[in-house]
Protein backbone atom coordinates (compact mmCIF):
# COMPACT_ATOMS: atom_id res chain seq x y z
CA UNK A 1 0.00 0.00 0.00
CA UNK A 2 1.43 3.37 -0.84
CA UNK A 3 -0.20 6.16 1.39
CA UNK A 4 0.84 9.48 0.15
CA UNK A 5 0.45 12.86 2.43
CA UNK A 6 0.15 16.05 -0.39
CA UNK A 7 1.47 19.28 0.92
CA UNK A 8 3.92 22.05 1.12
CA UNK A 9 4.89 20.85 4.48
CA UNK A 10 2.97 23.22 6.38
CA UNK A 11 2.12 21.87 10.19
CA UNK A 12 -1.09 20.59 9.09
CA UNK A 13 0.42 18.58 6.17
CA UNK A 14 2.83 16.99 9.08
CA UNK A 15 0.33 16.13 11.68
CA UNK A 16 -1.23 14.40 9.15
CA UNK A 17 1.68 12.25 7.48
CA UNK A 18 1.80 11.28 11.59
CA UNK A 19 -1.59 10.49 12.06
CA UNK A 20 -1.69 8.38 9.09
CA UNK A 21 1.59 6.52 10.06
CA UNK A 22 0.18 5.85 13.32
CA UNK A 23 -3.22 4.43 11.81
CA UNK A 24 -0.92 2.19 9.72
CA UNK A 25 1.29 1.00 12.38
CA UNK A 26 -1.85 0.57 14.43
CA UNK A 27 -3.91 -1.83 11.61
CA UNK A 28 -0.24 -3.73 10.58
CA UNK A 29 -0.31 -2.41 7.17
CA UNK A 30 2.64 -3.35 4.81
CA UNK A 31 2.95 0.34 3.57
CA UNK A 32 5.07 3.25 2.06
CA UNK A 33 4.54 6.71 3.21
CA UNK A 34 5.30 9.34 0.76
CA UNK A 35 5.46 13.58 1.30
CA UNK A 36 4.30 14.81 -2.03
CA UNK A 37 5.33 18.91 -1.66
CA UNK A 38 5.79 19.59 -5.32
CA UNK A 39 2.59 21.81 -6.12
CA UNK A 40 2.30 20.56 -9.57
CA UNK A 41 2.60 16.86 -8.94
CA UNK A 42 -0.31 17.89 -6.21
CA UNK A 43 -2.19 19.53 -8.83
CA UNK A 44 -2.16 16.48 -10.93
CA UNK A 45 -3.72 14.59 -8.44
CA UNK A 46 -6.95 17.51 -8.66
CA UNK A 47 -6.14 18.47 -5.40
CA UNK A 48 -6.52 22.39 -5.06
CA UNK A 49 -6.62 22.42 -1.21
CA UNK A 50 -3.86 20.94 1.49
CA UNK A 51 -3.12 18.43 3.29
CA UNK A 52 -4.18 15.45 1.34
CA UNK A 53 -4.32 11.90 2.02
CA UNK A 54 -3.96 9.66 -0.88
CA UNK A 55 -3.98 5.93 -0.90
CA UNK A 56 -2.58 3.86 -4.22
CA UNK A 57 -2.88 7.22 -5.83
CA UNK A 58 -6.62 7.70 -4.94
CA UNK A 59 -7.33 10.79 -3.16
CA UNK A 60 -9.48 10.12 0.24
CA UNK A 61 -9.72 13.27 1.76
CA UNK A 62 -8.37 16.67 1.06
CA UNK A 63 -8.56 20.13 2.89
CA UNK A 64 -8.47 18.76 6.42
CA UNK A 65 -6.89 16.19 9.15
CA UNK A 66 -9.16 13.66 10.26
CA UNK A 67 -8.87 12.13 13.75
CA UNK A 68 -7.19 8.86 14.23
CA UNK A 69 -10.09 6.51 13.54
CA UNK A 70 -11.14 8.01 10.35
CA UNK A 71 -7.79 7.21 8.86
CA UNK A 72 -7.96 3.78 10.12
CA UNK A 73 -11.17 3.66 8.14
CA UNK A 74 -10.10 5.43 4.99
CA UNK A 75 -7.22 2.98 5.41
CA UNK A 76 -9.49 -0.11 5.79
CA UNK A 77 -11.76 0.64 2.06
């Protein structure tokens, strides 16, 4: 699973690559976390608002850092 965190690398883009390392670890996922901070690799993805989540390339939720157990979930589907 490749779970990638798009952002500039602003505090909310970190606190989310954390949380969603921590829902990871937590489930046992076999993953690769990625920072994506070039804007125009971001763009491509149709994101216009940071942080992202992405997982395998599919955007899950953008604009905002969910808790802990909404990761899990968007994790889990």
């Amino acid at each position: 699973m490749k779970i990638q965190v798009l952002g500039t690398g602003c505090a909310k883009c970190n606190n989310l690559a954390a949380v969603a390392k921590e829902a990871a670890d937590a489930l046992g996922l076999d993953y690769e976390l990625v920072k994506v901070t070039d804007i125009n690799e971001i763009m491509n993805f149709g994101v216009m608002i940071t942080p992202a989540l992405a997982v395998d390339g599919d955007v899950k939720v953008a604009g905002k850092v969910p808790d802990l157990d909404a990761v899990k979930e968007l994790l889990k589907s």
